[in-house]
C-alpha atoms as a PDB file:
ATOM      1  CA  UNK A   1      83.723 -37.644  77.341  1.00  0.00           C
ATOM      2  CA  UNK A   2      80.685 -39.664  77.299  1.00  0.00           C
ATOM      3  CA  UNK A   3      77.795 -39.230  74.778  1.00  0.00           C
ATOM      4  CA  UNK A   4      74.586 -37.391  76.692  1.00  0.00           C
ATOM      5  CA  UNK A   5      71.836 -39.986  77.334  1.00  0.00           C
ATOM      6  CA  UNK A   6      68.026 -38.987  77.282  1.00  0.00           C
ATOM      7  CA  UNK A   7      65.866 -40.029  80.609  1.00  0.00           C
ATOM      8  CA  UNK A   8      63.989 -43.196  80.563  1.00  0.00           C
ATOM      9  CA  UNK A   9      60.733 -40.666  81.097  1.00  0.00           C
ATOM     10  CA  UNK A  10      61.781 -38.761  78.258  1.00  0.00           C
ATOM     11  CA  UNK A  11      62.199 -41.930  75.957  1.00  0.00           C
ATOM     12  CA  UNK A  12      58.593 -43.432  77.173  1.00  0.00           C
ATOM     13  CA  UNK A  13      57.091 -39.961  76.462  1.00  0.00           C
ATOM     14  CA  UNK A  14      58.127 -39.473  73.061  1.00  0.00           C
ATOM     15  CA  UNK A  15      57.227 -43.508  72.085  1.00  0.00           C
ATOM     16  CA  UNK A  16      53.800 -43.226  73.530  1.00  0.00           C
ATOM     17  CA  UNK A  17      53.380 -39.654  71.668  1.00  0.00           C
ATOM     18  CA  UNK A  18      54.565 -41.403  68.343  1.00  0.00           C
ATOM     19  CA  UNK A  19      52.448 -44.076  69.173  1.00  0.00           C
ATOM     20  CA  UNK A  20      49.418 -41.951  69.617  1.00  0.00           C
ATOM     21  CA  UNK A  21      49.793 -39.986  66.951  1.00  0.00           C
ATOM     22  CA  UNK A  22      50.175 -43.427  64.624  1.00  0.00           C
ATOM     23  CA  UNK A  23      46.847 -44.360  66.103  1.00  0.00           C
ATOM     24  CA  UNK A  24      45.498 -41.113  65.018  1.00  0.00           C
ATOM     25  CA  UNK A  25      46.355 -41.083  61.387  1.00  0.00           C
ATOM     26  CA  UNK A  26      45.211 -45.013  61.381  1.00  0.00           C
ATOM     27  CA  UNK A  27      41.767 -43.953  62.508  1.00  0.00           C
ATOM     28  CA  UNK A  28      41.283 -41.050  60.812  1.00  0.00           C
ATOM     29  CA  UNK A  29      42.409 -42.593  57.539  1.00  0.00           C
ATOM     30  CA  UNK A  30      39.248 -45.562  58.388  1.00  0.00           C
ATOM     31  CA  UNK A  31      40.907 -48.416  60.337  1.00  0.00           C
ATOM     32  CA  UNK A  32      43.110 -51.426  57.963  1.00  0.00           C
ATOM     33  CA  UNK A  33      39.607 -51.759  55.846  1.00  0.00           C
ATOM     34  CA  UNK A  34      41.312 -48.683  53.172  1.00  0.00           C
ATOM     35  CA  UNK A  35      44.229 -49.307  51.601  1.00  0.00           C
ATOM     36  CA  UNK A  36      47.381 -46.162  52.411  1.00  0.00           C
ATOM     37  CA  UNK A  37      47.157 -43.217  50.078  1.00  0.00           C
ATOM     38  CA  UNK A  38      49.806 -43.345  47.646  1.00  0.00           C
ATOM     39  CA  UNK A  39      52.724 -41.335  48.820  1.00  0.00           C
ATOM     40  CA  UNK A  40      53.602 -38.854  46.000  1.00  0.00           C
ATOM     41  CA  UNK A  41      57.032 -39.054  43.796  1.00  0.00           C
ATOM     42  CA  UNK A  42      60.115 -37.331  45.695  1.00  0.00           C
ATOM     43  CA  UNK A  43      61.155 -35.347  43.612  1.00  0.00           C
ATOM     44  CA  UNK A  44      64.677 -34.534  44.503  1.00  0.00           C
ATOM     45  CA  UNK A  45      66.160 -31.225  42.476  1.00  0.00           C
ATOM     46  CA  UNK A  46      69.698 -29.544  43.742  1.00  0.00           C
ATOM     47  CA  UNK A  47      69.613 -27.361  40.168  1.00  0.00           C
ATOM     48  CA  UNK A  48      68.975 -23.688  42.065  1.00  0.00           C
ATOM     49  CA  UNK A  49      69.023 -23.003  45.802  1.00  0.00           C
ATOM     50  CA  UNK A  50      64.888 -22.457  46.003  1.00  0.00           C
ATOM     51  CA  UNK A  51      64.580 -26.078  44.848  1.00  0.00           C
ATOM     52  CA  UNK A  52      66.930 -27.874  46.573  1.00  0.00           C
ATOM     53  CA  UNK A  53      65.696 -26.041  49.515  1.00  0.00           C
ATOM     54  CA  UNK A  54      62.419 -27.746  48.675  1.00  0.00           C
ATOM     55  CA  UNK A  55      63.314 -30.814  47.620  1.00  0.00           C
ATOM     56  CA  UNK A  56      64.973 -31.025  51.229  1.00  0.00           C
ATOM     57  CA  UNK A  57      62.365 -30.086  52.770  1.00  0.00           C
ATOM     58  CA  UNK A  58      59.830 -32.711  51.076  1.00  0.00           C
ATOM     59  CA  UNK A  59      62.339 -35.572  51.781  1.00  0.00           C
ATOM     60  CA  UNK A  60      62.940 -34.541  55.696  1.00  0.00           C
ATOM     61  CA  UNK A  61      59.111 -34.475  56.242  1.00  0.00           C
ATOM     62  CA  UNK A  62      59.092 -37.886  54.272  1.00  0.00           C
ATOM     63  CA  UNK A  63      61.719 -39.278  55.986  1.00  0.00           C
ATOM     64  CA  UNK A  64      63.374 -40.180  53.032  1.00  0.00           C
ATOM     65  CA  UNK A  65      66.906 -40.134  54.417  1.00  0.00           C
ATOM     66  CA  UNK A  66      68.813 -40.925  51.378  1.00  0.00           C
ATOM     67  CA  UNK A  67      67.455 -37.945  49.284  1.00  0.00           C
ATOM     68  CA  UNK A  68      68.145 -35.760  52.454  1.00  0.00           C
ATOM     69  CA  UNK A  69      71.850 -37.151  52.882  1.00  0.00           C
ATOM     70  CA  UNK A  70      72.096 -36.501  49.084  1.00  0.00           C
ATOM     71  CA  UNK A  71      70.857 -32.605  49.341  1.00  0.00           C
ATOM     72  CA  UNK A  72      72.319 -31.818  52.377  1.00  0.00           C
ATOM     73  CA  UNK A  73      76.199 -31.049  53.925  1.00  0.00           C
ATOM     74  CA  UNK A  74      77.342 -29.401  57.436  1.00  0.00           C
ATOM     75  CA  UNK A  75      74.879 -29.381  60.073  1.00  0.00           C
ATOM     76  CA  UNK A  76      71.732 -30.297  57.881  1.00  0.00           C
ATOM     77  CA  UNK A  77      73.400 -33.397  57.000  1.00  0.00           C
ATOM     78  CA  UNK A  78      74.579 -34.520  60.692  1.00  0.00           C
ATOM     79  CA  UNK A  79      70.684 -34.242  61.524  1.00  0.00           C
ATOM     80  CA  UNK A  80      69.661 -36.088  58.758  1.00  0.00           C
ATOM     81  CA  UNK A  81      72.032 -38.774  59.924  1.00  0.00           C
ATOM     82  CA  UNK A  82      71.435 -37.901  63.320  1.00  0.00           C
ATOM     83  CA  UNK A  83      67.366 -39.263  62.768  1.00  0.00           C
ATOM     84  CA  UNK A  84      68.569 -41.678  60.400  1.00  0.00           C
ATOM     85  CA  UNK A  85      70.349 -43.652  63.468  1.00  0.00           C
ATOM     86  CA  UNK A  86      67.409 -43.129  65.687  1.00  0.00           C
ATOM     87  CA  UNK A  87      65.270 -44.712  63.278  1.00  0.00           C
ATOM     88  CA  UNK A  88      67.491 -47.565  62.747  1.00  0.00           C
ATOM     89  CA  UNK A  89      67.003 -48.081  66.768  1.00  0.00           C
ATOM     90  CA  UNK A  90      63.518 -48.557  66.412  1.00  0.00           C
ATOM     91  CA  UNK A  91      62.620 -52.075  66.739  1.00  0.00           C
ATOM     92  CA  UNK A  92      60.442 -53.890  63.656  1.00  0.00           C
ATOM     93  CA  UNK A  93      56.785 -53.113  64.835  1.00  0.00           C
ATOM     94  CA  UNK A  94      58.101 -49.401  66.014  1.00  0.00           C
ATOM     95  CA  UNK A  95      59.500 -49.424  62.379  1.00  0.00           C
ATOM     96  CA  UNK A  96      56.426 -50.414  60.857  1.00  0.00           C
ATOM     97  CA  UNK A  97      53.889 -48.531  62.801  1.00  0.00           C
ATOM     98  CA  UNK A  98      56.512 -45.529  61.864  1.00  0.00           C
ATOM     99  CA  UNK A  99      56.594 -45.980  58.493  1.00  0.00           C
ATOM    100  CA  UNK A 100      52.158 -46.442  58.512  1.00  0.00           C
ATOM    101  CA  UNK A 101      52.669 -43.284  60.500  1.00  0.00           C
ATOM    102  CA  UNK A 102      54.616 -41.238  58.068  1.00  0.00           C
ATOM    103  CA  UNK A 103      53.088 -42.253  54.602  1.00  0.00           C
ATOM    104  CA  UNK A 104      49.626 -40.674  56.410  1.00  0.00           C
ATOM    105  CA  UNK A 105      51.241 -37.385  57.842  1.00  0.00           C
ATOM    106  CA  UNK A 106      53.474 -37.222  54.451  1.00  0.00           C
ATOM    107  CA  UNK A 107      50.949 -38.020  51.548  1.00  0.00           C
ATOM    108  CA  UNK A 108      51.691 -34.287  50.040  1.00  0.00           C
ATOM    109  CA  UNK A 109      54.237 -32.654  48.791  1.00  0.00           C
ATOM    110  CA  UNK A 110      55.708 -29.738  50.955  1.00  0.00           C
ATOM    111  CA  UNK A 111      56.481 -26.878  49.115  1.00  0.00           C
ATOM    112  CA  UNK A 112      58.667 -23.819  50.048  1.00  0.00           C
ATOM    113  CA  UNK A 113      56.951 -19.902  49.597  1.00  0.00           C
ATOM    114  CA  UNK A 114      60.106 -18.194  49.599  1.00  0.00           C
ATOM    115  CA  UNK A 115      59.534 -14.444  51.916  1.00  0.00           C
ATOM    116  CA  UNK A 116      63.247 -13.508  52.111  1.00  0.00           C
ATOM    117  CA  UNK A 117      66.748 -14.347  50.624  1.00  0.00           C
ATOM    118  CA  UNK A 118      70.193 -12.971  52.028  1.00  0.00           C
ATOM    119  CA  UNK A 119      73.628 -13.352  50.424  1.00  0.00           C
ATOM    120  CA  UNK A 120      76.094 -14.860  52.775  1.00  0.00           C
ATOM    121  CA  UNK A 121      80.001 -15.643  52.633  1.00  0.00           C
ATOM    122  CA  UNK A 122      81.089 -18.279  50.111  1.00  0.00           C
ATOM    123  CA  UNK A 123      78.566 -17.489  47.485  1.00  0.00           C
ATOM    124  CA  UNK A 124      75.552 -18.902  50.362  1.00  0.00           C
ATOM    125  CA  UNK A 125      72.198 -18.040  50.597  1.00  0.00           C
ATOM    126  CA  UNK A 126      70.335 -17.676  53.491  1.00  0.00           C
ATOM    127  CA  UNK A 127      66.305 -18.676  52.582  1.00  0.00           C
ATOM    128  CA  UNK A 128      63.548 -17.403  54.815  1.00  0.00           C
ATOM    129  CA  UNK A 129      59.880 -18.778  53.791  1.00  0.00           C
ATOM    130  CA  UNK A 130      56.795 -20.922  54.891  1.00  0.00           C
ATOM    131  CA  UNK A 131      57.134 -24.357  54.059  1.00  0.00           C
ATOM    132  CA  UNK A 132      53.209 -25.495  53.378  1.00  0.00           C
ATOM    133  CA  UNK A 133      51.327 -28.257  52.122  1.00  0.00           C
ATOM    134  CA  UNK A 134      48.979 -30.773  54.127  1.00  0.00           C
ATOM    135  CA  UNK A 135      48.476 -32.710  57.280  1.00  0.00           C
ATOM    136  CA  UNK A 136      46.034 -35.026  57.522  1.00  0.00           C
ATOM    137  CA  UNK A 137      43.889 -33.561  54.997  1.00  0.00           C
ATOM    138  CA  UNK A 138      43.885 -29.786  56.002  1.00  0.00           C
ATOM    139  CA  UNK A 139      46.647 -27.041  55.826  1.00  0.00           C
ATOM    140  CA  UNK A 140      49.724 -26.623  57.381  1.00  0.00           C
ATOM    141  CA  UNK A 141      52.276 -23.835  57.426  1.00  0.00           C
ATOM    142  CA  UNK A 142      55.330 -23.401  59.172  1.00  0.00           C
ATOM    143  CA  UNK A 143      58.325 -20.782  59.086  1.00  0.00           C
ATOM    144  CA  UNK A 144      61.334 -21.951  58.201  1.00  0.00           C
ATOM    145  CA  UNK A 145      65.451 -20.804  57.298  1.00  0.00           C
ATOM    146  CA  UNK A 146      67.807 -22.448  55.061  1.00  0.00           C
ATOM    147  CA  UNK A 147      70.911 -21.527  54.590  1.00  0.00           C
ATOM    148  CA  UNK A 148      71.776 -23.151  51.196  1.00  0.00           C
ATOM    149  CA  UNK A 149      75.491 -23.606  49.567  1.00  0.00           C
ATOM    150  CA  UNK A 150      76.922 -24.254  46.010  1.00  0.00           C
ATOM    151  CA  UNK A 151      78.115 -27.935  45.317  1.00  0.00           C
ATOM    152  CA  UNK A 152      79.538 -28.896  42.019  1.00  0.00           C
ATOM    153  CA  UNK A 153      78.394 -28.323  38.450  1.00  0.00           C
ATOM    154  CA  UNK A 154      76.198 -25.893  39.637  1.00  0.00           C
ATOM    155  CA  UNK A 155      74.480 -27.881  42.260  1.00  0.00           C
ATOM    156  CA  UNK A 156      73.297 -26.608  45.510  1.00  0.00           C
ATOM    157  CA  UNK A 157      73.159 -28.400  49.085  1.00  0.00           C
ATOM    158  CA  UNK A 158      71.296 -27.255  52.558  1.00  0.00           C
ATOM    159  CA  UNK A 159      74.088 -26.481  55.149  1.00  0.00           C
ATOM    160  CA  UNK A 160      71.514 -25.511  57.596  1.00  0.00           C
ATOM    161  CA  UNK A 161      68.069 -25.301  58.233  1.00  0.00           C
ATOM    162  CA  UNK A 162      65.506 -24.292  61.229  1.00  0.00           C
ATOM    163  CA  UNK A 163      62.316 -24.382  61.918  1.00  0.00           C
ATOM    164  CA  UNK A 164      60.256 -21.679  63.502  1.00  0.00           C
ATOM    165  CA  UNK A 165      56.323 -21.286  64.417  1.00  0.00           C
ATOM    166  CA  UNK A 166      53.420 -23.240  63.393  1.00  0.00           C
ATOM    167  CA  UNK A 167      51.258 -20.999  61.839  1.00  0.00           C
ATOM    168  CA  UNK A 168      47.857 -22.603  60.775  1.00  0.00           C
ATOM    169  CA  UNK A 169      45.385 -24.662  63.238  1.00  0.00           C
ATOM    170  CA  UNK A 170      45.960 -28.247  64.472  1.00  0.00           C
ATOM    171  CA  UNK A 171      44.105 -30.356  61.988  1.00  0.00           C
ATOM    172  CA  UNK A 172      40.309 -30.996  63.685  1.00  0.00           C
ATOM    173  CA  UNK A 173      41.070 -34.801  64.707  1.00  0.00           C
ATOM    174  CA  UNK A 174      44.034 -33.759  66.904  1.00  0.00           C
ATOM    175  CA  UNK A 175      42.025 -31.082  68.553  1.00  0.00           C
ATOM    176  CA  UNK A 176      39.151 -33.906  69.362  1.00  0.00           C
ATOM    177  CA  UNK A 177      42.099 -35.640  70.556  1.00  0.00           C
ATOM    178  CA  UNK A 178      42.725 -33.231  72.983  1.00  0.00           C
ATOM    179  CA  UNK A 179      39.580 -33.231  75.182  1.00  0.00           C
END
């Protein structure tokens, strides 16, 4: 059976959006005159399901594919190496201007405000919160589910996680953007 292929118009669409958005955090961070904000310490904990949940979370909005192979099993993990390979198509300026990209949109921490936990099969949890934290500058919140599973010596691992709604306002910049 052969692998699904996305459209040309579909590829174009989602470089020039990446693109665009790149161009937005460059500008509204000054231009190349101020150096990148310092992109905070990962910090990668697995010892209770709320914080590897968390730590996930922070290293799939970084991009930080190692730390998100490391936390992650089952589905969670084939996404992880799912972006990892699109990445790794990326060419060296797409790379770059990526990277530029993601240290702007990724400069804080996201943290997890757990609403809801469920006991599943297997000794899993099933997390229900609103991951927060910033982008570019001002807040952003977002529901999210994590089903989380015990690893070894008391470890824990995401099996599978989804995002739901947005729930603050685009940042001010992007709604400028829009008119």
């Amino acid at each position: 059976m052969a692998s699904p292929r996305l459209s040309t118009p579909l590829v174009l669409a989602v470089a020039s959006a990446m693109i665009c958005v790149g161009l937005v955090g460059f500008l509204w961070r000054g231009g190349a005159t101020e150096p990148a904000p310092e992109r905070p310490a990962l910090l990668v904990d697995d010892s209770s399901p709320e914080r590897a949940a968390e730590s996930f979370l922070d290293a799939w909005r970084k991009r930080a594919h190692d730390a998100a192979l490391a936390l992650s099993t089952g589905d969670a993990r084939e996404r992880v190496l799912a972006r990892q390979r699109a990445d790794a198509q990326l060419g060296e300026h797409e790379r770059a201007l990526e990277a530029e990209v993601w240290q702007t949109l990724a400069s804080s921490r996201l943290g997890l405000q757990l609403r809801e936990s469920e006991r599943l099969p297997d000794e899993r949890l099933a997390l229900r919160g609103i991951a927060s934290g910033e982008f570019l500058g001002e807040p952003y919140e977002r529901e999210v589910e994590m089903v989380v599973a015990p690893a070894d010596e008391g470890r824990w691992r995401v099996e599978r996680f989804d995002f739901g709604d947005i729930l603050t306002e685009p940042p001010r910049v992007l709604q400028k953007a829009d008119r």
